[in-house]
N, C-alpha and C. Protein backbone atom coordinates (compact mmCIF):
# COMPACT_ATOMS: atom_id res chain seq x y z
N UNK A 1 -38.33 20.51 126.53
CA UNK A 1 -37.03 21.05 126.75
C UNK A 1 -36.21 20.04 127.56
N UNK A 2 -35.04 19.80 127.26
CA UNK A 2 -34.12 19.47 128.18
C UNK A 2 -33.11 19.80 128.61
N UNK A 3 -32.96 19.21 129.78
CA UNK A 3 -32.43 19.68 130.97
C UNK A 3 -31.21 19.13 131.03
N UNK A 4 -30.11 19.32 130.85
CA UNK A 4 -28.44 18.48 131.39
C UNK A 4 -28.41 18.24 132.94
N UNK A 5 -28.76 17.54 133.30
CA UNK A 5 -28.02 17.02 134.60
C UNK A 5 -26.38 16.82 134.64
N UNK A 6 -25.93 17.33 135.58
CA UNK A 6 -24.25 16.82 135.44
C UNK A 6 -23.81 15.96 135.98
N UNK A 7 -23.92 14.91 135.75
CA UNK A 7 -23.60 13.91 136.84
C UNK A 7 -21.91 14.03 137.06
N UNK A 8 -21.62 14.12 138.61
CA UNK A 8 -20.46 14.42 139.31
C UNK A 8 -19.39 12.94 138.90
N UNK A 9 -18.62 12.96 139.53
CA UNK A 9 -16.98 11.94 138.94
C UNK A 9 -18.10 10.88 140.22
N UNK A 10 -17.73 9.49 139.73
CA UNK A 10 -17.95 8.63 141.15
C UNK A 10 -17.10 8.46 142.21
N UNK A 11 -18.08 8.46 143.25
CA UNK A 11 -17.73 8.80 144.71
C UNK A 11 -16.49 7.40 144.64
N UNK A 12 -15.36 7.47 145.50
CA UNK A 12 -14.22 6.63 145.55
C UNK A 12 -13.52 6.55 146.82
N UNK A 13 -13.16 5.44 146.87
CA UNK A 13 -12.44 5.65 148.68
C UNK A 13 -10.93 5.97 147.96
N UNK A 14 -9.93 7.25 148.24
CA UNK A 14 -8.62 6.98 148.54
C UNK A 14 -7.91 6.21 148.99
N UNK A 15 -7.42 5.16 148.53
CA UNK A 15 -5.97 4.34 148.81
C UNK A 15 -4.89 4.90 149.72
N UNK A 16 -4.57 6.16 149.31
CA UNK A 16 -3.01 6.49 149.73
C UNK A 16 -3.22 7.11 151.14
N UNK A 17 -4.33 7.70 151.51
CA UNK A 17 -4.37 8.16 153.07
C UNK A 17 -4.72 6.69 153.90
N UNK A 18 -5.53 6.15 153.17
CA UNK A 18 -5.76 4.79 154.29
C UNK A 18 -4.96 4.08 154.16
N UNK A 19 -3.82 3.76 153.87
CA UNK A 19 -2.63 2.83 153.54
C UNK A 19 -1.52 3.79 154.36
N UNK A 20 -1.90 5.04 154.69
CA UNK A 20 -0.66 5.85 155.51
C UNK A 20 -1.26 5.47 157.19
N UNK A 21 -2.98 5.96 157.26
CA UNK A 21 -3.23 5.73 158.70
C UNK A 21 -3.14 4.50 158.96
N UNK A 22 -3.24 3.16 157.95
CA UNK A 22 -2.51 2.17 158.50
C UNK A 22 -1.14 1.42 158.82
N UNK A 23 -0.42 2.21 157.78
CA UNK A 23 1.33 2.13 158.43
C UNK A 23 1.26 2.57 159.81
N UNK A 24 0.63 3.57 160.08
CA UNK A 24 0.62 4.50 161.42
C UNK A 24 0.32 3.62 162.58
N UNK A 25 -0.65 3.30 162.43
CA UNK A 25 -1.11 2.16 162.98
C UNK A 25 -0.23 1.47 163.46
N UNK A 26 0.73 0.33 162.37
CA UNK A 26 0.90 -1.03 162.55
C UNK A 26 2.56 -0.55 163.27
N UNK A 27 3.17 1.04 162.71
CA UNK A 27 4.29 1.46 163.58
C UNK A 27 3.93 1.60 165.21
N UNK A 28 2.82 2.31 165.29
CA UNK A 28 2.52 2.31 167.07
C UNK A 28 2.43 1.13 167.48
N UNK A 29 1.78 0.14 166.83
CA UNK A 29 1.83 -0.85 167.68
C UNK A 29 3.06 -1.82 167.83
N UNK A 30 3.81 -1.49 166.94
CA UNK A 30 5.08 -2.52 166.99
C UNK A 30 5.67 -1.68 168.44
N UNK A 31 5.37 -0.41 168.03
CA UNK A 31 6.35 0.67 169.32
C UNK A 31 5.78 -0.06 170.67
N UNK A 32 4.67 0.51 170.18
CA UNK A 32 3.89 -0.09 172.18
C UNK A 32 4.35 -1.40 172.73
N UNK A 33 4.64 -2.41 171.69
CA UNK A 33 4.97 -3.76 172.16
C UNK A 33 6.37 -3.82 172.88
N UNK A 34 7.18 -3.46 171.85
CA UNK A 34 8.82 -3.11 172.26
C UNK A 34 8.98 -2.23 173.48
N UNK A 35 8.06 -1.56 173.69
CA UNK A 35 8.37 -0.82 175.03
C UNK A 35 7.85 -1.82 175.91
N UNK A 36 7.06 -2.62 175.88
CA UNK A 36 6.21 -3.19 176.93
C UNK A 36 7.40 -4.76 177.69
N UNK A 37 8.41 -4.10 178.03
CA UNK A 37 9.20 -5.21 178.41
C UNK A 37 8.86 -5.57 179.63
N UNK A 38 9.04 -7.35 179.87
CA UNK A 38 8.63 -8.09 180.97
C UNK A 38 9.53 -7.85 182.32
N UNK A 39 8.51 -6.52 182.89
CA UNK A 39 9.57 -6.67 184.20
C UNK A 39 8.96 -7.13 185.50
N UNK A 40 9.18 -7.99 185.73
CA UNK A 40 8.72 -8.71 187.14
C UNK A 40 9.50 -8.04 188.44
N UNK A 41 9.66 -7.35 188.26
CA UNK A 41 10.71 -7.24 190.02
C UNK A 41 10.24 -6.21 190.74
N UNK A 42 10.30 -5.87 191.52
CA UNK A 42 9.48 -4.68 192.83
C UNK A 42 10.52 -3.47 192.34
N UNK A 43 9.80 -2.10 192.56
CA UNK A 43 10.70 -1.16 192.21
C UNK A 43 11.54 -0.79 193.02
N UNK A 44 12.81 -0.84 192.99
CA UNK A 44 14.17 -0.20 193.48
C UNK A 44 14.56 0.55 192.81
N UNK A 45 15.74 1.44 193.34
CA UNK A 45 16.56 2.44 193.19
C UNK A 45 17.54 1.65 192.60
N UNK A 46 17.54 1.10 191.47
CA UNK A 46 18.92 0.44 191.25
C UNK A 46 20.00 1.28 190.58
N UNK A 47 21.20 0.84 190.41
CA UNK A 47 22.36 1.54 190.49
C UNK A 47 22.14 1.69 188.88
N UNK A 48 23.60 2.49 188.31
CA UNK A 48 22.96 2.61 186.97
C UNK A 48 24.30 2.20 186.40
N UNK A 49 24.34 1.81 184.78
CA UNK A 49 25.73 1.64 184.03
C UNK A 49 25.64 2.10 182.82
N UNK A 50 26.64 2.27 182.05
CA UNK A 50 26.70 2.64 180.90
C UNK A 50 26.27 1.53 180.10
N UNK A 51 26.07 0.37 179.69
CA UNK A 51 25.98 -0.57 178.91
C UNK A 51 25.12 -1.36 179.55
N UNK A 52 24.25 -1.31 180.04
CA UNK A 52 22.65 -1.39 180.99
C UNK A 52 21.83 -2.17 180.19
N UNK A 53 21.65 -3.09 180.20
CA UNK A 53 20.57 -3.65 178.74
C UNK A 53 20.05 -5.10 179.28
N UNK A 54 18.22 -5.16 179.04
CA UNK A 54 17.55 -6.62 179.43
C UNK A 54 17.84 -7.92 178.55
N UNK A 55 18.17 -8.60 179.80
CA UNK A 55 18.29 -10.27 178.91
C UNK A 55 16.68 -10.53 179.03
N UNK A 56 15.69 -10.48 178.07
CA UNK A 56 14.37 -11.14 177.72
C UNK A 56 14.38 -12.48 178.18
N UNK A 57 15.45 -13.62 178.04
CA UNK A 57 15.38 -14.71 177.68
C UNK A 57 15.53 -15.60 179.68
N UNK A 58 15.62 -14.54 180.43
CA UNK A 58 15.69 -14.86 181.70
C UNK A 58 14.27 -15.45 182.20
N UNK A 59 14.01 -16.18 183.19
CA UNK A 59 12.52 -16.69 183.72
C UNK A 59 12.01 -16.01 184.95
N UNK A 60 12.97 -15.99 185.99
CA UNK A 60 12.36 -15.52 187.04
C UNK A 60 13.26 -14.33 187.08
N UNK A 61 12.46 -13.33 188.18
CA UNK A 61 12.77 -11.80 188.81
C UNK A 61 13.52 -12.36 190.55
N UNK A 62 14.22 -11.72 190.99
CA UNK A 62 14.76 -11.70 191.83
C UNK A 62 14.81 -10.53 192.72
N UNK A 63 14.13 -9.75 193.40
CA UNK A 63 14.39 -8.51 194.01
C UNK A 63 14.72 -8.54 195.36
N UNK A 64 15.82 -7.74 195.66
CA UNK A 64 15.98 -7.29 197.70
C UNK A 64 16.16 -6.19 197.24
N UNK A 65 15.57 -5.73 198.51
CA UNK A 65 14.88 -4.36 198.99
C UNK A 65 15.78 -3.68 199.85
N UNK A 66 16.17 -2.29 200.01
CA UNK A 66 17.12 -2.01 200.93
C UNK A 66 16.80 -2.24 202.14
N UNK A 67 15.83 -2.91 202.55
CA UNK A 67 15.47 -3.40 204.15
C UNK A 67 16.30 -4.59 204.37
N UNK A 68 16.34 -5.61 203.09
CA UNK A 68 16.63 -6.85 203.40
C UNK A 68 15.55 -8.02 203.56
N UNK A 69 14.58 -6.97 202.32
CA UNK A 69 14.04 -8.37 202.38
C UNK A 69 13.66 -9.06 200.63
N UNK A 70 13.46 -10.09 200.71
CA UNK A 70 13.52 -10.79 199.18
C UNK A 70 12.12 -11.15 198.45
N UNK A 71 11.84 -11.45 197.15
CA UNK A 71 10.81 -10.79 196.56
C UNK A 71 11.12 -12.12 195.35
N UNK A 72 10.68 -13.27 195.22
CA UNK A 72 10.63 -13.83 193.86
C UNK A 72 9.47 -13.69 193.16
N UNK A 73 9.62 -13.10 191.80
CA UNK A 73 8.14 -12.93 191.16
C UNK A 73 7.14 -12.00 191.78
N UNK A 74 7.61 -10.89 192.71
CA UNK A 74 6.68 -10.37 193.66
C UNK A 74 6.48 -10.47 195.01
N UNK A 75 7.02 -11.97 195.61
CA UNK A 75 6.46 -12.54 196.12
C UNK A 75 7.19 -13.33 197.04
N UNK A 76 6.65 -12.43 198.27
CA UNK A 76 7.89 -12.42 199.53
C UNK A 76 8.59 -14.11 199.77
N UNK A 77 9.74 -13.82 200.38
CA UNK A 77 10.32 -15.01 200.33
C UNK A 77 11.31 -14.82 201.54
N UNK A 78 11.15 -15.78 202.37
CA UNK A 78 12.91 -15.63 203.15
C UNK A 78 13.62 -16.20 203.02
N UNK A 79 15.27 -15.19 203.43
CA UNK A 79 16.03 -15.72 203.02
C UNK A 79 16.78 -16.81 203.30
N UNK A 80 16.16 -17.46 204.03
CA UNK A 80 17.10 -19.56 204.30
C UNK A 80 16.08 -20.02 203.04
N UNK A 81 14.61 -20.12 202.24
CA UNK A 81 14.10 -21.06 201.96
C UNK A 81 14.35 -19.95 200.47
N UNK A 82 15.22 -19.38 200.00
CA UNK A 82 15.27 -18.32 199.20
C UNK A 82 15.90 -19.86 197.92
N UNK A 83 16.86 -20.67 198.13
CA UNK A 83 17.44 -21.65 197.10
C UNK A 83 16.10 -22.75 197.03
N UNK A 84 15.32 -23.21 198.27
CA UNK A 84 14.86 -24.35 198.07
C UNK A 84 13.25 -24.11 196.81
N UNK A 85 13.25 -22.56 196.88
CA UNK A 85 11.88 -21.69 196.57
C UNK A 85 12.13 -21.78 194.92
N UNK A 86 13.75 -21.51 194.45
CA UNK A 86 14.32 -21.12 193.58
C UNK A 86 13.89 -22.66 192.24
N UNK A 87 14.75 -23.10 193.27
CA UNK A 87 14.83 -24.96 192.86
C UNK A 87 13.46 -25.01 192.19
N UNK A 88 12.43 -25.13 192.82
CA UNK A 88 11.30 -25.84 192.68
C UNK A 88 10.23 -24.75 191.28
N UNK A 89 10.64 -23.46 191.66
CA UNK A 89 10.27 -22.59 190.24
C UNK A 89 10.97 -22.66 188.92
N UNK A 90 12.13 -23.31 189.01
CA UNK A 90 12.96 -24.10 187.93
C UNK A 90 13.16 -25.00 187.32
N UNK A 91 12.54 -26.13 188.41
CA UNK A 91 12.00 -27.09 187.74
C UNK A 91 12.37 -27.58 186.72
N UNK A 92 10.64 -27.31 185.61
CA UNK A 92 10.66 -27.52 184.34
C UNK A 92 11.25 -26.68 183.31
N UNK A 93 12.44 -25.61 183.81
CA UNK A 93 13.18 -25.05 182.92
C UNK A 93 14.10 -25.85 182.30
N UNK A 94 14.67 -25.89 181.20
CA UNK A 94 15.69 -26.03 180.82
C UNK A 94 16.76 -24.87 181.05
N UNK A 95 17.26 -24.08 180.66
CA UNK A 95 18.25 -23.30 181.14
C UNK A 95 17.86 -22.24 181.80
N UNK A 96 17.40 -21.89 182.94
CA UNK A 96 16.71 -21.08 184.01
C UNK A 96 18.04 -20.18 184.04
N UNK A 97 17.58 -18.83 184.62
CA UNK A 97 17.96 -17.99 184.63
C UNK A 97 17.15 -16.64 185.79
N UNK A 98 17.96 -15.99 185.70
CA UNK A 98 17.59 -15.01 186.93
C UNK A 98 17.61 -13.77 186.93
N UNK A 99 16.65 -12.56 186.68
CA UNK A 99 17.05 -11.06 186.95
C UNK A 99 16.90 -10.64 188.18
N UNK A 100 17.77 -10.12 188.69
CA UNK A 100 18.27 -9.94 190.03
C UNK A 100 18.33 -8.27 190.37
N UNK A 101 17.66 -7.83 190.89
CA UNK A 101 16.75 -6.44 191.24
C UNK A 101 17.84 -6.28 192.42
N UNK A 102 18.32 -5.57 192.53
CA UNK A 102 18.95 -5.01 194.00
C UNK A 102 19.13 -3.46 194.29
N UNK A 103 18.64 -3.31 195.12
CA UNK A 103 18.51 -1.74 195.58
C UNK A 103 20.30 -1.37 195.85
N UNK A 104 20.08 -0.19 195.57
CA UNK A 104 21.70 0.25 195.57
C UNK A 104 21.85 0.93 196.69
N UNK A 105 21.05 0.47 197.88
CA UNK A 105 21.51 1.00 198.92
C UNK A 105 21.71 -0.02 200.07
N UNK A 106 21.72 -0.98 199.03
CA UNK A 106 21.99 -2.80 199.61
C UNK A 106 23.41 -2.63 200.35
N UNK A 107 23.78 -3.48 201.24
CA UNK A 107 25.05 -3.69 201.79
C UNK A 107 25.58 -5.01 201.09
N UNK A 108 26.81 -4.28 200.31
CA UNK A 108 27.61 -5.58 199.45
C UNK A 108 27.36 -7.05 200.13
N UNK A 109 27.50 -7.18 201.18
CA UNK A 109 27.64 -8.59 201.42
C UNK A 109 26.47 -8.96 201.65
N UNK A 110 25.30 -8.15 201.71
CA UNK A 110 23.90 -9.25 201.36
C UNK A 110 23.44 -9.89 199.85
N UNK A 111 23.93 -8.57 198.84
CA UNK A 111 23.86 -8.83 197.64
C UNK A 111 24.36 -10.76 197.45
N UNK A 112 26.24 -10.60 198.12
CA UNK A 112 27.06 -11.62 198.27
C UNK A 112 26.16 -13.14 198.38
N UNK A 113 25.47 -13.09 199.45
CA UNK A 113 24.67 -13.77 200.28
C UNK A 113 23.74 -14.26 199.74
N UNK A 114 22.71 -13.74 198.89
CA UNK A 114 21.55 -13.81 197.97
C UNK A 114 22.39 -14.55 196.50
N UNK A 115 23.14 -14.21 196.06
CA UNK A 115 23.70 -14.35 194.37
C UNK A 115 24.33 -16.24 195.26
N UNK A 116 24.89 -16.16 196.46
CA UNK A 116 25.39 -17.54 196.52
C UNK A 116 23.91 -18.67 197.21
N UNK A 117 22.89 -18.05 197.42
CA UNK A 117 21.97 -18.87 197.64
C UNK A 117 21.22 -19.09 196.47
N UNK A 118 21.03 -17.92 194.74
CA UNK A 118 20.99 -18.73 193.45
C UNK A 118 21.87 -19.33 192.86
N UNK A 119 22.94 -19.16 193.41
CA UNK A 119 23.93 -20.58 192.52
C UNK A 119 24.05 -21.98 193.50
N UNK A 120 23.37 -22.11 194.77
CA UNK A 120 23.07 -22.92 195.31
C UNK A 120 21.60 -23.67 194.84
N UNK A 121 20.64 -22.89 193.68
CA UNK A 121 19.92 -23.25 193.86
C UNK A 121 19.84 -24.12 192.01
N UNK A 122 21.29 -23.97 191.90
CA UNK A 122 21.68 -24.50 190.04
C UNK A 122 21.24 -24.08 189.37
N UNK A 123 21.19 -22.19 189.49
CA UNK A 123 21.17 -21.33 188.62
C UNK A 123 22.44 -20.76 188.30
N UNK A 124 22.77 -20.51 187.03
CA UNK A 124 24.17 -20.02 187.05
C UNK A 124 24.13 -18.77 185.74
N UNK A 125 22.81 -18.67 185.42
CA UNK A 125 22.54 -17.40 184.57
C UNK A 125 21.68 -16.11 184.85
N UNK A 126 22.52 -15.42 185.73
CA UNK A 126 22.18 -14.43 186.62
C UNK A 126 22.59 -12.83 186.01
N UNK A 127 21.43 -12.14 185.79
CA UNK A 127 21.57 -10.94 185.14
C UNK A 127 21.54 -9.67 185.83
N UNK A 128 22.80 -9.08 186.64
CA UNK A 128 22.20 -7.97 187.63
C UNK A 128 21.64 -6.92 187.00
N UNK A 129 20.42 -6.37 187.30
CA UNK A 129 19.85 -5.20 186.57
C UNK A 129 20.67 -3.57 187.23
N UNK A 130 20.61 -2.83 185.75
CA UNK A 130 20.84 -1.49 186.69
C UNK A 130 20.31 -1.09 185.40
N UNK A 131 19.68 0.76 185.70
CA UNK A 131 19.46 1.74 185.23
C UNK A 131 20.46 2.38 184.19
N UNK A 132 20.22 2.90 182.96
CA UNK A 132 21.43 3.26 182.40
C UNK A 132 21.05 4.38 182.52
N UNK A 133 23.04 5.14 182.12
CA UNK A 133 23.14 6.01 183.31
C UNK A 133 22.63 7.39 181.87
N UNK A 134 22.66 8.29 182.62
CA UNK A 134 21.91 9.38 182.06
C UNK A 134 23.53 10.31 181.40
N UNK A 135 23.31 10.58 180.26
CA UNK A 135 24.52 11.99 178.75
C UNK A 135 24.38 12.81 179.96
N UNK A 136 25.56 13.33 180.17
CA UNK A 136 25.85 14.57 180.90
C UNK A 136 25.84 15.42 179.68
C-alpha cells in the first residue's frame, strides 16, 4: 500500500518584513546621529530666541558661568590668559571659530569683556548660543 506524504511549500525567508526592519533600522540611526550634536560647553541657563540654531562648523566652546568664571572646552581658564589660551588652541585652524555659552544671568559687560578678549585672540567667528524659545 501506499502512503502520500504531503510534502509542505519550501520553507523561505520573507523579503518584505526584513527590508522594513531594516529601513527601521537605518531611519533610527540616521535619527540618533542628527540628534547627537557636538556640544562642548558647561550647562547654563542660556537665554532663548526665536531663530536659535547650531553653527556645526565652529571649533572651540566658550562658556561663563553666572559666577564669572570661564570654561574653554570644559576647561577652566582665567580671564587675563582667556586670549593667550584661545591663540594657541587655534593655531592649526584655518578659520577658527567660537561657540560662546553665556549664562543669562551674566552682567552685560562681562559678556562685553570676554567677546573682546576672543577678538583679541583673531577670532572673529563667534556664535552666541541661546535656547529656542518655546509656541505659546
Amino acid at each position: 500500500m501506499k502512503i502520500n506524504v504531503k510534502t509542505g511549500k519550501k520553507v523561505r525567508i520573507e523579503m518584505l518584513p526584513l527590508i522594513d526592519i531594516v529601513f527601521l533600522l537605518l531611519v533610527f540611526f540616521i535619527y540618533a546621529m542628527l540628534s547627537m550634536a557636538v556640544h562642548r560647553g558647561l550647562p547654563v541657563v542660556l537665554p532663548t530666541s526665536s531663530s536659535a540654531k547650531i553653527d556645526k562648523e565652529l571649533v572651540l566652546s566658550v562658556t561663563v558661568k553666572s559666577d564669572r568664571t570661564i570654561y574653554v572646552d570644559k576647561k577652566r581658564v582665567p580671564f587675563d590668559d582667556l586670549a593667550s589660551v584661545l591663540r594657541t588652541k587655534t593655531a592649526s585652524a584655518s578659520e577658527p571659530g567660537i561657540l560662546l555659552f553665556a549664562d543669562r544671568g551674566l552682567p552685560y559687560q562681562k559678556l562685553f569683556q570676554v567677546l573682546d578678549q576672543i577678538r583679541m585672540a583673531g577670532i572673529h567667528r563667534i556664535s552666541l548660543q541661546a535656547e529656542a524659545e518655546q509656541a505659546k
